[in-house]
PDBML (XML) file of the C-alpha atoms, coordinates in Angstrom:
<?xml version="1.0" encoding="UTF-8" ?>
<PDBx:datablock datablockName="MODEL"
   xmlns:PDBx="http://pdbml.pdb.org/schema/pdbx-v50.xsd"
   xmlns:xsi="http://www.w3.org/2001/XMLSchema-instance"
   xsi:schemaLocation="http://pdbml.pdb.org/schema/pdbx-v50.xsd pdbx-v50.xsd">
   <PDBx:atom_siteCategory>
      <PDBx:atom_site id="1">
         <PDBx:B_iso_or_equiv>0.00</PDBx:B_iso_or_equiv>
         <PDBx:Cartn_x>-35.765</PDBx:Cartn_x>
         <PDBx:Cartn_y>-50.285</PDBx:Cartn_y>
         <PDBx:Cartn_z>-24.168</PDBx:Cartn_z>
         <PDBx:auth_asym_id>A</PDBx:auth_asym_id>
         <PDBx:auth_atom_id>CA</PDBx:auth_atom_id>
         <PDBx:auth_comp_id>UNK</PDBx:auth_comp_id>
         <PDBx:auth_seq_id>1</PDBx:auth_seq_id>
         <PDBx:group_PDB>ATOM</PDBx:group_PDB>
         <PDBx:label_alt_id xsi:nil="true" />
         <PDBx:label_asym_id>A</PDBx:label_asym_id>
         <PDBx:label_atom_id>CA</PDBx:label_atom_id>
         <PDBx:label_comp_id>UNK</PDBx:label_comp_id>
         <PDBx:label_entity_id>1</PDBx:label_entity_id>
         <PDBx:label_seq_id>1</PDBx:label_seq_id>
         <PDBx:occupancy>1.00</PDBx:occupancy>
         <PDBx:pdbx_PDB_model_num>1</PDBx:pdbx_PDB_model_num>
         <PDBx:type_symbol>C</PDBx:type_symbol>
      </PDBx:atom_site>
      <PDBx:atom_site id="2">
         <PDBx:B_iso_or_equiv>0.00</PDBx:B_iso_or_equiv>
         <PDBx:Cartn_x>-34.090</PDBx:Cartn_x>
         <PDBx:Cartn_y>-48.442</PDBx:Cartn_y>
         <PDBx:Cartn_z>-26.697</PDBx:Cartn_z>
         <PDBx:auth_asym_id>A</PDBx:auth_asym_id>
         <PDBx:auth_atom_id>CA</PDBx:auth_atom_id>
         <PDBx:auth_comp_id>UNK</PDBx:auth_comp_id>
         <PDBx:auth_seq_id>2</PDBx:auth_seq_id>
         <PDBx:group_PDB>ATOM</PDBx:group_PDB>
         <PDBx:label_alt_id xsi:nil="true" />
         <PDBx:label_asym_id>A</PDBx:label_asym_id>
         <PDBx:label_atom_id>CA</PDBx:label_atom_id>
         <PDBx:label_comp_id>UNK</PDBx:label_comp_id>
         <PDBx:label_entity_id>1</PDBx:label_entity_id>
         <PDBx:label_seq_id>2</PDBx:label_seq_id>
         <PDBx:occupancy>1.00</PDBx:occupancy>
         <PDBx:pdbx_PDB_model_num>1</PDBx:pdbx_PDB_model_num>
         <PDBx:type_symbol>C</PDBx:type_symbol>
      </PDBx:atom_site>
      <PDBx:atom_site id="3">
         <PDBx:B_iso_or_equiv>0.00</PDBx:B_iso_or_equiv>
         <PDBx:Cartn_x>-35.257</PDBx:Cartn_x>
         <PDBx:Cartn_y>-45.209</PDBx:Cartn_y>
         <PDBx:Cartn_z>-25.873</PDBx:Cartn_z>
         <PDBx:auth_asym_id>A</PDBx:auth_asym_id>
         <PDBx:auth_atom_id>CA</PDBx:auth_atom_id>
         <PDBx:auth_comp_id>UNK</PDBx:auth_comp_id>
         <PDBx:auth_seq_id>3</PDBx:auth_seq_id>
         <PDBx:group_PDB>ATOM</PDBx:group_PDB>
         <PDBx:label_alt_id xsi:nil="true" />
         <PDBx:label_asym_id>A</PDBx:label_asym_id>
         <PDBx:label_atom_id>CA</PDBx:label_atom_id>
         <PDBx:label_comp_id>UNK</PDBx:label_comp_id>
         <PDBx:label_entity_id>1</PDBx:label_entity_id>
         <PDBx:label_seq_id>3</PDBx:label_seq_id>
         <PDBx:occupancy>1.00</PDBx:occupancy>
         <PDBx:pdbx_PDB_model_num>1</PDBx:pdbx_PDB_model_num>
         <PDBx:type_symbol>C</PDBx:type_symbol>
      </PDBx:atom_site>
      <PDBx:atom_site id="4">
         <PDBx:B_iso_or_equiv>0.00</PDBx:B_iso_or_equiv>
         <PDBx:Cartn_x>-34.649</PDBx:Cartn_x>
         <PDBx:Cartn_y>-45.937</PDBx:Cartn_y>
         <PDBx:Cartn_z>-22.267</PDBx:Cartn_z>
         <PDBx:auth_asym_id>A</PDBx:auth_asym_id>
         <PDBx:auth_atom_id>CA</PDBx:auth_atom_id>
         <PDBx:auth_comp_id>UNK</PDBx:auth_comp_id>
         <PDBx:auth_seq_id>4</PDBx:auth_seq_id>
         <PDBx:group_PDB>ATOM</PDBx:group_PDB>
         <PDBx:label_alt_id xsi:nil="true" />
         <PDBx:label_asym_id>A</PDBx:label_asym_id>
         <PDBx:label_atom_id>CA</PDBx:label_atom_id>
         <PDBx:label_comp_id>UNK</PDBx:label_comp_id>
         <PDBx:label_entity_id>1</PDBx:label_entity_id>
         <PDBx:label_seq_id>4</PDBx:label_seq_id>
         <PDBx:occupancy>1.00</PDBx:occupancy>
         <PDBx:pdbx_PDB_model_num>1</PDBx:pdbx_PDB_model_num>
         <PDBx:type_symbol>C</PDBx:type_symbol>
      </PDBx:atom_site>
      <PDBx:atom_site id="5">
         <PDBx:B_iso_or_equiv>0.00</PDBx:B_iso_or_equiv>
         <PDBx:Cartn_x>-30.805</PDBx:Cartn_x>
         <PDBx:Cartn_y>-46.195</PDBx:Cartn_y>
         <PDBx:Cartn_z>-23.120</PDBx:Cartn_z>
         <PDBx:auth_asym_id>A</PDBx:auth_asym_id>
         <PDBx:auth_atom_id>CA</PDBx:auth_atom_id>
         <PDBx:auth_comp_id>UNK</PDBx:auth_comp_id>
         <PDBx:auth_seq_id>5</PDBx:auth_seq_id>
         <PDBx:group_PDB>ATOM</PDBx:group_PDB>
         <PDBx:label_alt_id xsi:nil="true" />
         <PDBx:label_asym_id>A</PDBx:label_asym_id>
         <PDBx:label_atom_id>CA</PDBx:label_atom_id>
         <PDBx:label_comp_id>UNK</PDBx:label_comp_id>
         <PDBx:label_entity_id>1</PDBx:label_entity_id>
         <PDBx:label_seq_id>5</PDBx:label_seq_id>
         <PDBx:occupancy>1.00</PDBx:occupancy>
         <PDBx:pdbx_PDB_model_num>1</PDBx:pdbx_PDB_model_num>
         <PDBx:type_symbol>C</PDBx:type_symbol>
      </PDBx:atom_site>
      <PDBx:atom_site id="6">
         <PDBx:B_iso_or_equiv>0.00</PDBx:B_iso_or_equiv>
         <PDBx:Cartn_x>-30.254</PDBx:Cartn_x>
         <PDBx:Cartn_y>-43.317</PDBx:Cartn_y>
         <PDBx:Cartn_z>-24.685</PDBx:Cartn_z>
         <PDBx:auth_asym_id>A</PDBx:auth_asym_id>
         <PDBx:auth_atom_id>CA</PDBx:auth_atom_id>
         <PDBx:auth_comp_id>UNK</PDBx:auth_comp_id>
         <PDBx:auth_seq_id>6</PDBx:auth_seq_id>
         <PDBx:group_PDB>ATOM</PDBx:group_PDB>
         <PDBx:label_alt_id xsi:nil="true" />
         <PDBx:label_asym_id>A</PDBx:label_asym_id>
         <PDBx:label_atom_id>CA</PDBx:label_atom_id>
         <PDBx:label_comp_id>UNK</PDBx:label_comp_id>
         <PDBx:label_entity_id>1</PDBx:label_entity_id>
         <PDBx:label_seq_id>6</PDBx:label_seq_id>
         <PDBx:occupancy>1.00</PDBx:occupancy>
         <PDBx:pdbx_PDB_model_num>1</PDBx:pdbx_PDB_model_num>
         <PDBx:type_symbol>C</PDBx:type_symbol>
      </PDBx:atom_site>
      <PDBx:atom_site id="7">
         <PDBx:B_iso_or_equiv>0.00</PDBx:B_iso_or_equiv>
         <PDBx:Cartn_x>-32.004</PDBx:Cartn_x>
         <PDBx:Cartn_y>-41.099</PDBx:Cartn_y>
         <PDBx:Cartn_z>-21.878</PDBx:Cartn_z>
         <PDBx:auth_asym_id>A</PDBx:auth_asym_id>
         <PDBx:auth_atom_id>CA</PDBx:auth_atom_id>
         <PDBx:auth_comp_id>UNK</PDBx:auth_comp_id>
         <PDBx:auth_seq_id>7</PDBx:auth_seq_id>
         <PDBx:group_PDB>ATOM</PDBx:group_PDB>
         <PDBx:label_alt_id xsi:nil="true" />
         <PDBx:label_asym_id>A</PDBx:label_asym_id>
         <PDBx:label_atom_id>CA</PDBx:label_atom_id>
         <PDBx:label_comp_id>UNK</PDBx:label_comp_id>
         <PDBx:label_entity_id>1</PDBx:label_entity_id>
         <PDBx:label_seq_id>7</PDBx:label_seq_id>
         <PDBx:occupancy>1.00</PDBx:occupancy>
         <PDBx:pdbx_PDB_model_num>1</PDBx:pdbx_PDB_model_num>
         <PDBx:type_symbol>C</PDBx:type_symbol>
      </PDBx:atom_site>
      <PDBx:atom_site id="8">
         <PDBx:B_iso_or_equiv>0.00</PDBx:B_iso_or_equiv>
         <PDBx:Cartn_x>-29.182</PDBx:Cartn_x>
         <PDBx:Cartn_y>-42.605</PDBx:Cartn_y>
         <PDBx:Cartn_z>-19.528</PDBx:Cartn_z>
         <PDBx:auth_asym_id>A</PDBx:auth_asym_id>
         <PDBx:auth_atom_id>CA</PDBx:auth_atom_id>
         <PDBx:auth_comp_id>UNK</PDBx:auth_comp_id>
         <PDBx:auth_seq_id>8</PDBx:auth_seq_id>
         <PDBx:group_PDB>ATOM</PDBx:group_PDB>
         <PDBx:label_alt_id xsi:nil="true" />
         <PDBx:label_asym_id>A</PDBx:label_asym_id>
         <PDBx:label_atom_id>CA</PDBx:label_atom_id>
         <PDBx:label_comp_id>UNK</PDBx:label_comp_id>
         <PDBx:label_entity_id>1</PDBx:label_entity_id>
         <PDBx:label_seq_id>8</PDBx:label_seq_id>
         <PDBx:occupancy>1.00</PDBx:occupancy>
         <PDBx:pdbx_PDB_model_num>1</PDBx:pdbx_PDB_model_num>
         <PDBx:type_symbol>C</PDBx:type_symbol>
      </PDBx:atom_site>
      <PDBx:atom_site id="9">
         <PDBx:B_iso_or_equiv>0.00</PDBx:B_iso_or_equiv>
         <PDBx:Cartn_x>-26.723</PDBx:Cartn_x>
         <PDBx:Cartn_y>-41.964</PDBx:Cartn_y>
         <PDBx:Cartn_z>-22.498</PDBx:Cartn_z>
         <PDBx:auth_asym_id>A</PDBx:auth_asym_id>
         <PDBx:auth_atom_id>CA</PDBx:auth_atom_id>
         <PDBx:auth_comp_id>UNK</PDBx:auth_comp_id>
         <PDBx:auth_seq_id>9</PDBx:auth_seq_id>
         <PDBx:group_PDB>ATOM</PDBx:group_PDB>
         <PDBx:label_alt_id xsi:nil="true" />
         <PDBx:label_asym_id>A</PDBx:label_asym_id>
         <PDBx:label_atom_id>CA</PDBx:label_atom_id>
         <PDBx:label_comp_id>UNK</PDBx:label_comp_id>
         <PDBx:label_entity_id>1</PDBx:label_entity_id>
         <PDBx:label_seq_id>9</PDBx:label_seq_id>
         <PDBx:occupancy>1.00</PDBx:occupancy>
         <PDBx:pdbx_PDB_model_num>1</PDBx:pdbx_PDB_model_num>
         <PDBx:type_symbol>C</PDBx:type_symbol>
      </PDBx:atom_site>
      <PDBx:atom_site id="10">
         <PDBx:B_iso_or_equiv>0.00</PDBx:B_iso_or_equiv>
         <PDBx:Cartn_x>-27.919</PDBx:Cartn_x>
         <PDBx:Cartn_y>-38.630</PDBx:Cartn_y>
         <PDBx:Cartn_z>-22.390</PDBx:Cartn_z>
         <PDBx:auth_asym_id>A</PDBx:auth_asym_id>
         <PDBx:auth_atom_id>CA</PDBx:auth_atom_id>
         <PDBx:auth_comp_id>UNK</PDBx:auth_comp_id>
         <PDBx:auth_seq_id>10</PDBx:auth_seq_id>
         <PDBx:group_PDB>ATOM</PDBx:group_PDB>
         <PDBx:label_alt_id xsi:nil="true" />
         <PDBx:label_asym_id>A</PDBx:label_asym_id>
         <PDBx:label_atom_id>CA</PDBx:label_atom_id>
         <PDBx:label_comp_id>UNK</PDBx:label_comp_id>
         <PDBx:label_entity_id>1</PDBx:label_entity_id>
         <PDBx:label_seq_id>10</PDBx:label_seq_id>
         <PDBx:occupancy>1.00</PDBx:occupancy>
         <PDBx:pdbx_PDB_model_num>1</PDBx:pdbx_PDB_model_num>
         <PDBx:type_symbol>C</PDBx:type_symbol>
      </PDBx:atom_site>
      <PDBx:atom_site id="11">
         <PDBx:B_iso_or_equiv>0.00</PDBx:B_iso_or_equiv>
         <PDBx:Cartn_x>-27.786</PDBx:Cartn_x>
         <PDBx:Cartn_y>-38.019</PDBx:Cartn_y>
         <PDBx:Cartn_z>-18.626</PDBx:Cartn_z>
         <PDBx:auth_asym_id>A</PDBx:auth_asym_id>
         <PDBx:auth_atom_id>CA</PDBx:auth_atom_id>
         <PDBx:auth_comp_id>UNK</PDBx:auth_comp_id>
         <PDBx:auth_seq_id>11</PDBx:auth_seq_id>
         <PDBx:group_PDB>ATOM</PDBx:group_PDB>
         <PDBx:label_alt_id xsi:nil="true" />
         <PDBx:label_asym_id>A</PDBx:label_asym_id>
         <PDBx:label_atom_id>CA</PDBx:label_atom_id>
         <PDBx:label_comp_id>UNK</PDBx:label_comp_id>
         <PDBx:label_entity_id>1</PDBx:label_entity_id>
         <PDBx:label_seq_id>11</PDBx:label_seq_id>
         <PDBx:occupancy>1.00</PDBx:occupancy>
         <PDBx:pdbx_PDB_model_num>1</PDBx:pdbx_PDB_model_num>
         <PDBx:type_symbol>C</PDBx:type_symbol>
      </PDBx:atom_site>
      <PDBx:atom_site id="12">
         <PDBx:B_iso_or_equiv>0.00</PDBx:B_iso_or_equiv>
         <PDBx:Cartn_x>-24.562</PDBx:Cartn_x>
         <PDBx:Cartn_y>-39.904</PDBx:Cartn_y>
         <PDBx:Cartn_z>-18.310</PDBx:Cartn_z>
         <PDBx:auth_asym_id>A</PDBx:auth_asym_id>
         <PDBx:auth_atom_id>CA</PDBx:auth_atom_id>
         <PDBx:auth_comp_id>UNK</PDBx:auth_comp_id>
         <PDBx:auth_seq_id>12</PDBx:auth_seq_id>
         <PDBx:group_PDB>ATOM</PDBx:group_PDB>
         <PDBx:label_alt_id xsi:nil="true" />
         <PDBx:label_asym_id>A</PDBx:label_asym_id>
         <PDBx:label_atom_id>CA</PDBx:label_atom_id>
         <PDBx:label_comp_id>UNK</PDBx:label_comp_id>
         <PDBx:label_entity_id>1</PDBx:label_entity_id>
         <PDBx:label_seq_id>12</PDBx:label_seq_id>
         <PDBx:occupancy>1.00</PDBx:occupancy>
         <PDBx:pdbx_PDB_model_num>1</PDBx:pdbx_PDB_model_num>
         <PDBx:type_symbol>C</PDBx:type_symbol>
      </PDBx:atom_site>
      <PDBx:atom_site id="13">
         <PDBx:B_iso_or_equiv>0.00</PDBx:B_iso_or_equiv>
         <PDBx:Cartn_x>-22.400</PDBx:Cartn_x>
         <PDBx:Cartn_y>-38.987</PDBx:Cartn_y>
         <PDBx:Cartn_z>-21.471</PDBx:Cartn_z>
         <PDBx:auth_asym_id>A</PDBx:auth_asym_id>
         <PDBx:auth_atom_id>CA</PDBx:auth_atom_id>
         <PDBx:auth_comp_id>UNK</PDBx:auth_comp_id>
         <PDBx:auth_seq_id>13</PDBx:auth_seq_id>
         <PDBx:group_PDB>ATOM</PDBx:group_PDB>
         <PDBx:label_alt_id xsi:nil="true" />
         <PDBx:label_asym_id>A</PDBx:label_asym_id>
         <PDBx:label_atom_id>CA</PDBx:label_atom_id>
         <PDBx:label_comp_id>UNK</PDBx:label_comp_id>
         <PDBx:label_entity_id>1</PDBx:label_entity_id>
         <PDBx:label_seq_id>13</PDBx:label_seq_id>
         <PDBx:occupancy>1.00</PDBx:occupancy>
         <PDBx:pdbx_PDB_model_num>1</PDBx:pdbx_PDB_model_num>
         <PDBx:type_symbol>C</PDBx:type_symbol>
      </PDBx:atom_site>
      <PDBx:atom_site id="14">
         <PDBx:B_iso_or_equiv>0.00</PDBx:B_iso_or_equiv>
         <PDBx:Cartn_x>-22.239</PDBx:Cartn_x>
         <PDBx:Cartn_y>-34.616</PDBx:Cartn_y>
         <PDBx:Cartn_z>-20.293</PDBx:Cartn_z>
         <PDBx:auth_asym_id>A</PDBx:auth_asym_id>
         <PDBx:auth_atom_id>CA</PDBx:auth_atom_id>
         <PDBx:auth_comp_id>UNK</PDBx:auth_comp_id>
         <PDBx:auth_seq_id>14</PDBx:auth_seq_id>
         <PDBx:group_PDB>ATOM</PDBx:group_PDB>
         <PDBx:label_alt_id xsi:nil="true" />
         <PDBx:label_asym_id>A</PDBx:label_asym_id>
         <PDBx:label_atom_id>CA</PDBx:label_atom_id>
         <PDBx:label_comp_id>UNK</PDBx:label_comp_id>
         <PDBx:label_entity_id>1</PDBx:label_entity_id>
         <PDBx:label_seq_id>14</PDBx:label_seq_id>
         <PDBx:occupancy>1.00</PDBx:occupancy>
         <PDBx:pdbx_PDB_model_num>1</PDBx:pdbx_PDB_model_num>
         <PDBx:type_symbol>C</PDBx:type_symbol>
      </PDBx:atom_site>
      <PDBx:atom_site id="15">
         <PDBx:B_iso_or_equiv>0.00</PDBx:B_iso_or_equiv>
         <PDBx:Cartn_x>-20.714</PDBx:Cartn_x>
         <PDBx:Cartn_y>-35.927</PDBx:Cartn_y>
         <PDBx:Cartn_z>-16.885</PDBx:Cartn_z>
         <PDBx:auth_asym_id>A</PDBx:auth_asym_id>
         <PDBx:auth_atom_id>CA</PDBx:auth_atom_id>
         <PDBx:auth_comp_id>UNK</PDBx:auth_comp_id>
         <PDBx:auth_seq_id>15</PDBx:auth_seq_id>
         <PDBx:group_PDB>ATOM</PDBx:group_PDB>
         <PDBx:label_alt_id xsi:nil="true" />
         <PDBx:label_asym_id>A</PDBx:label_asym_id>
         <PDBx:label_atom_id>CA</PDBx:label_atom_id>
         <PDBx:label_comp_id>UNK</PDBx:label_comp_id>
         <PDBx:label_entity_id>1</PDBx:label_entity_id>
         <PDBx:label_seq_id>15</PDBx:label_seq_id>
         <PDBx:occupancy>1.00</PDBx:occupancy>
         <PDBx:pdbx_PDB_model_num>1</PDBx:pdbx_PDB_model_num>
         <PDBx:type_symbol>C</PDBx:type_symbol>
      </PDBx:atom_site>
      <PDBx:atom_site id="16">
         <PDBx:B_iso_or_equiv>0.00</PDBx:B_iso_or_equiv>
         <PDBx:Cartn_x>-18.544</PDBx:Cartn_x>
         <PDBx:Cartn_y>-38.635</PDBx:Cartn_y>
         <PDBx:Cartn_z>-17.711</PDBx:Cartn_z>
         <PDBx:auth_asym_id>A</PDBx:auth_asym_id>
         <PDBx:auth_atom_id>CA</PDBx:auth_atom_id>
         <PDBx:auth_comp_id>UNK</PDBx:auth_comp_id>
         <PDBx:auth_seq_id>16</PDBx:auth_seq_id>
         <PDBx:group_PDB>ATOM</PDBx:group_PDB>
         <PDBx:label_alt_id xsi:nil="true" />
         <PDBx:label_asym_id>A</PDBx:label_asym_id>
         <PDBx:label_atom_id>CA</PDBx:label_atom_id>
         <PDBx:label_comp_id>UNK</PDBx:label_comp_id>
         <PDBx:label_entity_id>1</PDBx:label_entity_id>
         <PDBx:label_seq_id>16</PDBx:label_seq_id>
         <PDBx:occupancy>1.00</PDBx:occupancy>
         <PDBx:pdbx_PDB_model_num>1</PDBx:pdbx_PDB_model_num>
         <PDBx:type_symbol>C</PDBx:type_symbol>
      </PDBx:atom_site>
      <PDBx:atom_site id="17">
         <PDBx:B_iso_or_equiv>0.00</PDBx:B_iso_or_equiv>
         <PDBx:Cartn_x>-17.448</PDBx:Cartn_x>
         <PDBx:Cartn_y>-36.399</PDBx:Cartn_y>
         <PDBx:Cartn_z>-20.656</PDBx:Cartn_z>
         <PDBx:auth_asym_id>A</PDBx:auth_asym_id>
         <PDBx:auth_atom_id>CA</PDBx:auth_atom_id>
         <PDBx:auth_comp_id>UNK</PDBx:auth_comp_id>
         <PDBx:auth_seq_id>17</PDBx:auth_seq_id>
         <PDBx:group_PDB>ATOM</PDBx:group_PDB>
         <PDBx:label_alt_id xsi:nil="true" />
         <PDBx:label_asym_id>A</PDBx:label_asym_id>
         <PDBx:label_atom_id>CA</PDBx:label_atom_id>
         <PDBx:label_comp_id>UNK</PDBx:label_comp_id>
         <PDBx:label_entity_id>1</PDBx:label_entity_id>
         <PDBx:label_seq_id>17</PDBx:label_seq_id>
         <PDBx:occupancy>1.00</PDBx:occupancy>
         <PDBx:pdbx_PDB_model_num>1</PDBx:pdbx_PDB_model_num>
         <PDBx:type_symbol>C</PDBx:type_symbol>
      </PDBx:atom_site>
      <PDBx:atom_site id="18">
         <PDBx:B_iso_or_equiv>0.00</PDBx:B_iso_or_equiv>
         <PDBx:Cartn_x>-16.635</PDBx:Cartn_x>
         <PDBx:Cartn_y>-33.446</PDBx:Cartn_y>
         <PDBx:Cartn_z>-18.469</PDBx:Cartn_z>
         <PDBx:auth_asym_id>A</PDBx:auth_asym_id>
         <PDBx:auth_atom_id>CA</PDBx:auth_atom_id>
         <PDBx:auth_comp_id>UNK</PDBx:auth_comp_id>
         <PDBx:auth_seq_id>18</PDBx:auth_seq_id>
         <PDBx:group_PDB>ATOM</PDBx:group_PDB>
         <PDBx:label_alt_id xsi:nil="true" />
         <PDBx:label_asym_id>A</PDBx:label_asym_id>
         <PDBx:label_atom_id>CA</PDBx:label_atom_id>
         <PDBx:label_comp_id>UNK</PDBx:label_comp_id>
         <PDBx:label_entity_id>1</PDBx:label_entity_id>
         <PDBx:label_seq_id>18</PDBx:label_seq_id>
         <PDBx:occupancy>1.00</PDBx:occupancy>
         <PDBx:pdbx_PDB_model_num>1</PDBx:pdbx_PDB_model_num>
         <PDBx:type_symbol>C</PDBx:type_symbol>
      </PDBx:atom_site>
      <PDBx:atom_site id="19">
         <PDBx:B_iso_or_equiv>0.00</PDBx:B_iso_or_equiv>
         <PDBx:Cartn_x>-15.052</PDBx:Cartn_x>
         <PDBx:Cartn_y>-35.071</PDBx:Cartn_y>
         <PDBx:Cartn_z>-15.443</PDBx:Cartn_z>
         <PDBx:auth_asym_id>A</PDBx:auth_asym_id>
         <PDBx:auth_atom_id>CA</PDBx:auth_atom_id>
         <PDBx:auth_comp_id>UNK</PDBx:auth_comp_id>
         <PDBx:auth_seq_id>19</PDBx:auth_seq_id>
         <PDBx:group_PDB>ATOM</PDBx:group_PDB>
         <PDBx:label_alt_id xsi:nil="true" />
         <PDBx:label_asym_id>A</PDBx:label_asym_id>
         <PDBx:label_atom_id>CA</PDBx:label_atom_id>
         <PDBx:label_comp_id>UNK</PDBx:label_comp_id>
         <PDBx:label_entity_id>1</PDBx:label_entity_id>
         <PDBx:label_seq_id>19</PDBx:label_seq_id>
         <PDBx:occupancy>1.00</PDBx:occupancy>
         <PDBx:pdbx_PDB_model_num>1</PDBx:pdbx_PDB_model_num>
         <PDBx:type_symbol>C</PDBx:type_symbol>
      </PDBx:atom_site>
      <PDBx:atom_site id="20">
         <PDBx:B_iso_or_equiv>0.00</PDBx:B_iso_or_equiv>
         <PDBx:Cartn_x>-12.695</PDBx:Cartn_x>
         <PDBx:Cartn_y>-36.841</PDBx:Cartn_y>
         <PDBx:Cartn_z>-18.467</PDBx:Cartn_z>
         <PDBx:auth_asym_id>A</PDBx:auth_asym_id>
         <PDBx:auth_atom_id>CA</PDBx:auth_atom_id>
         <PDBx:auth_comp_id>UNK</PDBx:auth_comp_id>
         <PDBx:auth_seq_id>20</PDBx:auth_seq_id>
         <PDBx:group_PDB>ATOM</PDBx:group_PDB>
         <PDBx:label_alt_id xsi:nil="true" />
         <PDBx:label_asym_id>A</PDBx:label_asym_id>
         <PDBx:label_atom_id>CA</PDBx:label_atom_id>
         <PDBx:label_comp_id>UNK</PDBx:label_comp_id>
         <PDBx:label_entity_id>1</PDBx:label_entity_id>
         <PDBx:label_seq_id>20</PDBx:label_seq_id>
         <PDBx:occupancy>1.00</PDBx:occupancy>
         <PDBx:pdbx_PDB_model_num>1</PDBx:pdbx_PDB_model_num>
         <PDBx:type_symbol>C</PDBx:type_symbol>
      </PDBx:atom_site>
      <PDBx:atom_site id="21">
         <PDBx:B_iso_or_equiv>0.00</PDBx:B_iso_or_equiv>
         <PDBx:Cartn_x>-11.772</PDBx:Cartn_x>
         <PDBx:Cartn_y>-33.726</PDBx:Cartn_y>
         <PDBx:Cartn_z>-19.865</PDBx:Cartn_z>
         <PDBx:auth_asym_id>A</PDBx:auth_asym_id>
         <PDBx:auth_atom_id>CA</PDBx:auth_atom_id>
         <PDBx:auth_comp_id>UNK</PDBx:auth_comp_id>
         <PDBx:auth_seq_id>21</PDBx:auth_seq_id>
         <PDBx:group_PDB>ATOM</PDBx:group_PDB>
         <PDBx:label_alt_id xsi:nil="true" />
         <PDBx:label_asym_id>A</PDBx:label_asym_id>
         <PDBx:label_atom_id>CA</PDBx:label_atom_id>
         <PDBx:label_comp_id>UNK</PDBx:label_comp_id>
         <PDBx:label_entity_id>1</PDBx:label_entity_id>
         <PDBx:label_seq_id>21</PDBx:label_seq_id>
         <PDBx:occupancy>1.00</PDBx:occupancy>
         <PDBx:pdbx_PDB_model_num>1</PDBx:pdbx_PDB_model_num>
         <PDBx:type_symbol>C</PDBx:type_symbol>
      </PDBx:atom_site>
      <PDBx:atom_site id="22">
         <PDBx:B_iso_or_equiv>0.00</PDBx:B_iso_or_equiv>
         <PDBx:Cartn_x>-11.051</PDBx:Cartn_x>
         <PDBx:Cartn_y>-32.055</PDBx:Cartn_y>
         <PDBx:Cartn_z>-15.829</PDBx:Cartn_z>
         <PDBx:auth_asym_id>A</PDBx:auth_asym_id>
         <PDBx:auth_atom_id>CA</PDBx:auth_atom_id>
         <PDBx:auth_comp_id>UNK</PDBx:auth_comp_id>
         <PDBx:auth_seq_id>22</PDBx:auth_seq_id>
         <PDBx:group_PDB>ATOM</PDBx:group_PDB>
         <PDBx:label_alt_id xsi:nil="true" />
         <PDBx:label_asym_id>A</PDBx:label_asym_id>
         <PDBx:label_atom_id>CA</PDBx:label_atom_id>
         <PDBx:label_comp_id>UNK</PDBx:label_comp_id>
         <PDBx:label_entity_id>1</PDBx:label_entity_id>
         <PDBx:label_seq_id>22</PDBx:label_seq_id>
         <PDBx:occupancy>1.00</PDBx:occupancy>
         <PDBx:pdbx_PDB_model_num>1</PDBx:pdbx_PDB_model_num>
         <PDBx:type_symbol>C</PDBx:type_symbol>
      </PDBx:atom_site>
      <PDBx:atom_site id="23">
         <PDBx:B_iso_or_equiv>0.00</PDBx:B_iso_or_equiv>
         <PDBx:Cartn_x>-8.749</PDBx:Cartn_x>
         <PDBx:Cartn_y>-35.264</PDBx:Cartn_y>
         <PDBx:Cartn_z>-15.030</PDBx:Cartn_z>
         <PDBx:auth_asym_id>A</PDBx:auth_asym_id>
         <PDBx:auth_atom_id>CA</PDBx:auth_atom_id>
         <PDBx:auth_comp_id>UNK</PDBx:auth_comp_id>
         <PDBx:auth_seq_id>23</PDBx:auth_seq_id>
         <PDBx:group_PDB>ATOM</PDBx:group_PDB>
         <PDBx:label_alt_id xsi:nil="true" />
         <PDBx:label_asym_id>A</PDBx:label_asym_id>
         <PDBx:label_atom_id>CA</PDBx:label_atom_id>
         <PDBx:label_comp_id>UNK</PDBx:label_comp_id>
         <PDBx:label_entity_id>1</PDBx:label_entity_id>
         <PDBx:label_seq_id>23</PDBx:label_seq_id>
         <PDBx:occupancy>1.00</PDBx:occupancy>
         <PDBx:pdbx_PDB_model_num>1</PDBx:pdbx_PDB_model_num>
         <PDBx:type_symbol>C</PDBx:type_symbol>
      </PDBx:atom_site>
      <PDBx:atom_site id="24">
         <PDBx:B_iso_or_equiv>0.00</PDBx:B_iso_or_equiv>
         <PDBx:Cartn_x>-7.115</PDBx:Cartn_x>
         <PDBx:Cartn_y>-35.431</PDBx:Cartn_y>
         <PDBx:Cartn_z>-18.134</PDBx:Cartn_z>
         <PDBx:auth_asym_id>A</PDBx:auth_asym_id>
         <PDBx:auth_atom_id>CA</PDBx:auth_atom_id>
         <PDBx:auth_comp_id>UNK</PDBx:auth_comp_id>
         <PDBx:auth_seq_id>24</PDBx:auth_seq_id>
         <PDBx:group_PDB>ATOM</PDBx:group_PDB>
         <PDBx:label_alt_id xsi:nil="true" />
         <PDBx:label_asym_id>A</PDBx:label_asym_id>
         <PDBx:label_atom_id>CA</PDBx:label_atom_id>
         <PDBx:label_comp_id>UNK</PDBx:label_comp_id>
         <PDBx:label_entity_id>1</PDBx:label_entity_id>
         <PDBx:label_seq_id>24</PDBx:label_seq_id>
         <PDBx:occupancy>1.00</PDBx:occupancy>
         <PDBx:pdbx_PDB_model_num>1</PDBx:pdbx_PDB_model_num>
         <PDBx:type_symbol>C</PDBx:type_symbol>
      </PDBx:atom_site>
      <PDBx:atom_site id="25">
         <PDBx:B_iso_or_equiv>0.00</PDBx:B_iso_or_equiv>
         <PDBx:Cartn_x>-6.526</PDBx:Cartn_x>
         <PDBx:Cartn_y>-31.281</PDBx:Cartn_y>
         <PDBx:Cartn_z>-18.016</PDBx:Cartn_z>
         <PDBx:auth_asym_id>A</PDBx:auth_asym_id>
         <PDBx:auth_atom_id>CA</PDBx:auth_atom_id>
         <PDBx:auth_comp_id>UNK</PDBx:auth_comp_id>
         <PDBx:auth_seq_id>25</PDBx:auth_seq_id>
         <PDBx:group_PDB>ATOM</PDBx:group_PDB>
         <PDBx:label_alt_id xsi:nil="true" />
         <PDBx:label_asym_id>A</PDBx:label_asym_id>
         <PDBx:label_atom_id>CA</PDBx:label_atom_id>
         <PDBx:label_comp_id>UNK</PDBx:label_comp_id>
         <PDBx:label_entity_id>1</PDBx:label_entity_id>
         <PDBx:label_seq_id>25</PDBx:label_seq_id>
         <PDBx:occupancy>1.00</PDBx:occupancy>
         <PDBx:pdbx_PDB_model_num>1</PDBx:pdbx_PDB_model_num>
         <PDBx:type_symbol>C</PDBx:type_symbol>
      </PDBx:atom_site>
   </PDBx:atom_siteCategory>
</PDBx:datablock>
């Protein structure tokens, strides 16, 4: 389960991160 989280932390975090980071430019 744990390792299941983190692979859609991992897929999830670069986008969120980078439309963030657009909106708050």
């Amino acid at each position: 389960i744990w390792n299941t989280v983190l692979k859609g932390l991992v897929a999830i975090l670069p986008l969120g991160l980078t439309v963030y980071v657009v909106y708050w430019l």
